[in-house]
Protein backbone atom coordinates (compact mmCIF):
# COMPACT_ATOMS: atom_id res chain seq x y z
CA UNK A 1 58.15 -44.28 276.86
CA UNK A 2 57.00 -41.78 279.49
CA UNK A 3 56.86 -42.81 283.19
CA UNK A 4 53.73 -43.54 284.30
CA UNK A 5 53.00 -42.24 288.12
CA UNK A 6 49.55 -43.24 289.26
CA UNK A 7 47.87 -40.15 287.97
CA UNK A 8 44.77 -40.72 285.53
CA UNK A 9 45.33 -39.77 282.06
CA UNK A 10 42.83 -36.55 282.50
CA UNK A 11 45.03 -35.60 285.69
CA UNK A 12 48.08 -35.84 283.59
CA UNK A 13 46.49 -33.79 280.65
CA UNK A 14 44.79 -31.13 283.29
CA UNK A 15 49.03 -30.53 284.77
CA UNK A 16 50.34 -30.12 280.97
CA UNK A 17 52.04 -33.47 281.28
CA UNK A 18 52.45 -36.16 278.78
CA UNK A 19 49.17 -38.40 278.31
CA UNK A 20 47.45 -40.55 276.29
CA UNK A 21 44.24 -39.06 275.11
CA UNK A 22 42.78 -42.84 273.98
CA UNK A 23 41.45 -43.65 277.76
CA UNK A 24 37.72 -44.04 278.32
CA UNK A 25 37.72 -41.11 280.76
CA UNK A 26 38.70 -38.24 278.75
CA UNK A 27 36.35 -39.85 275.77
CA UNK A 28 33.61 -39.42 278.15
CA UNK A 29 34.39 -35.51 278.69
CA UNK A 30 35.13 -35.27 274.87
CA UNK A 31 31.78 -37.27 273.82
CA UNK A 32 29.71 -34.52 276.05
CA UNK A 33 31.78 -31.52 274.58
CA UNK A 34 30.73 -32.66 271.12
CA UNK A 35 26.94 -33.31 272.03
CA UNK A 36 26.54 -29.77 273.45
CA UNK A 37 29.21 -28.61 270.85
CA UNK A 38 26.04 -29.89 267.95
CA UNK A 39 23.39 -28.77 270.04
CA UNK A 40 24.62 -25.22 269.87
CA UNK A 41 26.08 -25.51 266.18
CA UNK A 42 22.20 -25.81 265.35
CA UNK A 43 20.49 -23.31 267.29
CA UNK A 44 19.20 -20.70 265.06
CA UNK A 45 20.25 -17.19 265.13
CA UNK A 46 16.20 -16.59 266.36
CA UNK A 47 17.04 -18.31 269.50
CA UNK A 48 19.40 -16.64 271.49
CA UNK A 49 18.74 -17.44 275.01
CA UNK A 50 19.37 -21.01 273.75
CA UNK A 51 22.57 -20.73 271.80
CA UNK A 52 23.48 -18.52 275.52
CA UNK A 53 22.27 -21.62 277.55
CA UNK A 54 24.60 -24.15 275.61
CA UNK A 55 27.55 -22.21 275.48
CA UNK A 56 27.58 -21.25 279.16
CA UNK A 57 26.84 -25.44 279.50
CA UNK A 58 29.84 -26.59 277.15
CA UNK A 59 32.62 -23.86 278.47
CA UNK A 60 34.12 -23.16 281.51
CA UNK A 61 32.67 -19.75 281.66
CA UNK A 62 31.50 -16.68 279.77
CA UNK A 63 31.11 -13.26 280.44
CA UNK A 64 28.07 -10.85 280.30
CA UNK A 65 27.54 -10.09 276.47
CA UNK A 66 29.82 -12.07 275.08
CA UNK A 67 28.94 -13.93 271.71
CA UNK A 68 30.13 -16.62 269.31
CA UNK A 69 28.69 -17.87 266.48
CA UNK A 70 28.75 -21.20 265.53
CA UNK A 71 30.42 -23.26 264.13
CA UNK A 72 31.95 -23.26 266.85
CA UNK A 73 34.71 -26.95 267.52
CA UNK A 74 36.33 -28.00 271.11
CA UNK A 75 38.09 -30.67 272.52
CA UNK A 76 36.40 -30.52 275.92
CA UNK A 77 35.11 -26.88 276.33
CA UNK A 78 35.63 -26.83 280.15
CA UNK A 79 38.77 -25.64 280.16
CA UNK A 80 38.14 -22.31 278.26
CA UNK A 81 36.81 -19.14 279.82
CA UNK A 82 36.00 -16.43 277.95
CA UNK A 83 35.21 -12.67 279.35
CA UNK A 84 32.42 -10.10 278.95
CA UNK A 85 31.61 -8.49 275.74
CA UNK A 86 33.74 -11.12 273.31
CA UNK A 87 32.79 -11.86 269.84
CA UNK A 88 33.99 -14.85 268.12
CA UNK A 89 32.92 -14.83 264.50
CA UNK A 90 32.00 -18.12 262.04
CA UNK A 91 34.59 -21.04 262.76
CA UNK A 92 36.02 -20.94 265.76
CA UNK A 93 38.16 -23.99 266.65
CA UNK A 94 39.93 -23.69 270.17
CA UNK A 95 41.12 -26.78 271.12
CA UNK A 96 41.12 -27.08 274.63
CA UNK A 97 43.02 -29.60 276.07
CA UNK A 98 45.23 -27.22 278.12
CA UNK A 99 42.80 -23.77 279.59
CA UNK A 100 41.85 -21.30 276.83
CA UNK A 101 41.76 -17.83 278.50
CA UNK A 102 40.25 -15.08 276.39
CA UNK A 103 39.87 -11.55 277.83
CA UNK A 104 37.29 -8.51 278.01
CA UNK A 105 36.56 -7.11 274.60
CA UNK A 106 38.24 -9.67 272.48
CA UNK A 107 37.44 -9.91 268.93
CA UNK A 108 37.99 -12.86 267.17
CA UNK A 109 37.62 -13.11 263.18
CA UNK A 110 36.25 -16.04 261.14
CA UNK A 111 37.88 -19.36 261.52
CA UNK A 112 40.47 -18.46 264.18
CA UNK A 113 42.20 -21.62 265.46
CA UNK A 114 43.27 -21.78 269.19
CA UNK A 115 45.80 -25.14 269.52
CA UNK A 116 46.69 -25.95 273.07
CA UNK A 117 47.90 -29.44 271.74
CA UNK A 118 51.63 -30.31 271.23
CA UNK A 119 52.71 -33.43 270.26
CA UNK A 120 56.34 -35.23 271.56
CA UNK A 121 59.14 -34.74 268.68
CA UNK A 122 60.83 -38.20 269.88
CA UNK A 123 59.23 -40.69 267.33
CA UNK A 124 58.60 -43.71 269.78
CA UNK A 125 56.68 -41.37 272.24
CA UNK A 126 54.41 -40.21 269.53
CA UNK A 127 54.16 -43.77 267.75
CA UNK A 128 53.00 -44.32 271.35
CA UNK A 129 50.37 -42.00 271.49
CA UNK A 130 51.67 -39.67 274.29
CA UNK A 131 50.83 -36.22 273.53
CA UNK A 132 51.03 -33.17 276.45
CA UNK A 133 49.16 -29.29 275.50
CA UNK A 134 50.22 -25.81 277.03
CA UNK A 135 47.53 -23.11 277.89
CA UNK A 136 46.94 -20.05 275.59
CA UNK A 137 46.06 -16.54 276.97
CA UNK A 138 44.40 -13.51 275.24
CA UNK A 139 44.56 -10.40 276.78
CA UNK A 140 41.62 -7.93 277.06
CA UNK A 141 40.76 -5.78 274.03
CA UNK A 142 42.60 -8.04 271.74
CA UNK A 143 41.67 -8.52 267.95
CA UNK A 144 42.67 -11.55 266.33
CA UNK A 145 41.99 -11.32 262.41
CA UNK A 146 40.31 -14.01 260.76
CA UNK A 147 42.05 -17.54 260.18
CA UNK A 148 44.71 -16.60 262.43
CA UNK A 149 46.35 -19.69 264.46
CA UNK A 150 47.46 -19.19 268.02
CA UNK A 151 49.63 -22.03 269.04
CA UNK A 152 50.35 -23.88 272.47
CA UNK A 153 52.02 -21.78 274.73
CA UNK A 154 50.86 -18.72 273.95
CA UNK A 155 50.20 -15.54 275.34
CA UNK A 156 48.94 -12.10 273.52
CA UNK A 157 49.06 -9.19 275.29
CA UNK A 158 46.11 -6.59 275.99
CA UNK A 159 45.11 -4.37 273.06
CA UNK A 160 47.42 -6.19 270.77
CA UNK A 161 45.73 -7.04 267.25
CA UNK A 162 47.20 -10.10 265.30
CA UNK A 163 46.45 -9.96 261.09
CA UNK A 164 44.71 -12.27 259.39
CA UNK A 165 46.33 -15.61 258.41
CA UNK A 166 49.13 -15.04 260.89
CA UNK A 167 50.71 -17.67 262.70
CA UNK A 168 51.47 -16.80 266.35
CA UNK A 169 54.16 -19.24 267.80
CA UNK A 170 55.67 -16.82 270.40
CA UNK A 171 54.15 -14.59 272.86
CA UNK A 172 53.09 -11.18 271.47
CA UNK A 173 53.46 -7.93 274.10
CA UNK A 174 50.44 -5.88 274.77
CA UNK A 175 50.24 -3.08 271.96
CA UNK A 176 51.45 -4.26 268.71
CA UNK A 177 49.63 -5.15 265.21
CA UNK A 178 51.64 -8.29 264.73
CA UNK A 179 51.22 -10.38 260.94
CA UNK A 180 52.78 -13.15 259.47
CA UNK A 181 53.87 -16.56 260.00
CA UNK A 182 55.63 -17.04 262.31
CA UNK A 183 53.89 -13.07 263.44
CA UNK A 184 56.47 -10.80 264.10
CA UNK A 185 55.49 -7.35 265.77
CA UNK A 186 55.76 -4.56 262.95
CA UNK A 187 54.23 -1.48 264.98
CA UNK A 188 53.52 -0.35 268.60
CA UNK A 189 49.92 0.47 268.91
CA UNK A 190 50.09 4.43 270.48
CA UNK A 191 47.55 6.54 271.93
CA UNK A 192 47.16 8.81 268.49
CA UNK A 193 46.86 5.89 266.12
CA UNK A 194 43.81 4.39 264.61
């Protein structure tokens, strides 16, 4: 079992260290995530300054002109900050139990999956419920095609655009298209290319 050192189960999460995600204060952050998380996810596309109000409410902060349309599913929306003139299409799921750091410019494609959770391989620790989460960072000008998966850990570099359905389990350099699963850089993005 992992040691237990005073620290709340939130302050444990918050410094990427094993926790236990069944403790009344994290449900409380969780339980307001997912009541802003429906307020927004029925907000009509007629009411803009509304859907605006809840998502700069829910997440930790969003840049000037920056959009996402719901559905949109957290863990705790706190921890992700998002910069100026983003679009996140239908279906976004960024689970945020480590910070979510999306750039300028980003585009992300319909039902994109962000997964800062990991999960202990040793059996008993996981029987136990420990579970830990690394943060995920997306450069600025990025394009992530739709239902692409960015795993724990991750970071993309600036300009880089990741195809749909890929499966990004490593960092990806600024630059690249990168596809697959697990996405493996096929091409360097240059000045002369489209």
């Amino acid at each position: 079992m992992a040691d237990f050192d005073g620290r709340s189960m939130r302050e444990r999460m918050l410094a990427g260290d094993l926790y236990i995600a069944d403790d009344p204060e994290l449900a409380e952050h969780m339980l307001r995530a997912m009541d802003l998380m429906e307020a927004f996810n029925a907000t009509s596309a007629r009411d803009p300054q509304e859907r605006r109000r809840l998502l700069a409410e829910l997440l930790g902060a969003v840049g000037e002109g920056t959009e996402i349309r719901p559905p949109l599913r957290v863990d705790y929306g706190g921890n992700i900050r998002i910069g100026a003139r983003s679009f996140a299409n239908f279906g976004l799921v960024a689970l945020d139990v480590a910070p979510i750091t999306i750039g300028d410019d980003v585009q992300i494609g319909p039902y994109v999956q962000l997964m800062t959770p990991t999960h202990p391989v040793d059996p008993e620790l996981r029987r136990a419920k420990w579970e830990a989460a690394e943060p995920i960072t997306i450069g600025d000008n990025v394009w992530l095609g739709s239902g692409a998966i960015v795993l724990a850990g991750v970071t993309i570099g600036e300009n880089t655009v990741v195809g749909a359905g890929a499966v990004v389990t490593r960092d990806i350099p600024a630059n690249v298209v990168a596809v697959g699963n697990p996405a493996r850089v096929i091409r360097t993005i240059g000045s002369d290319t489209a």
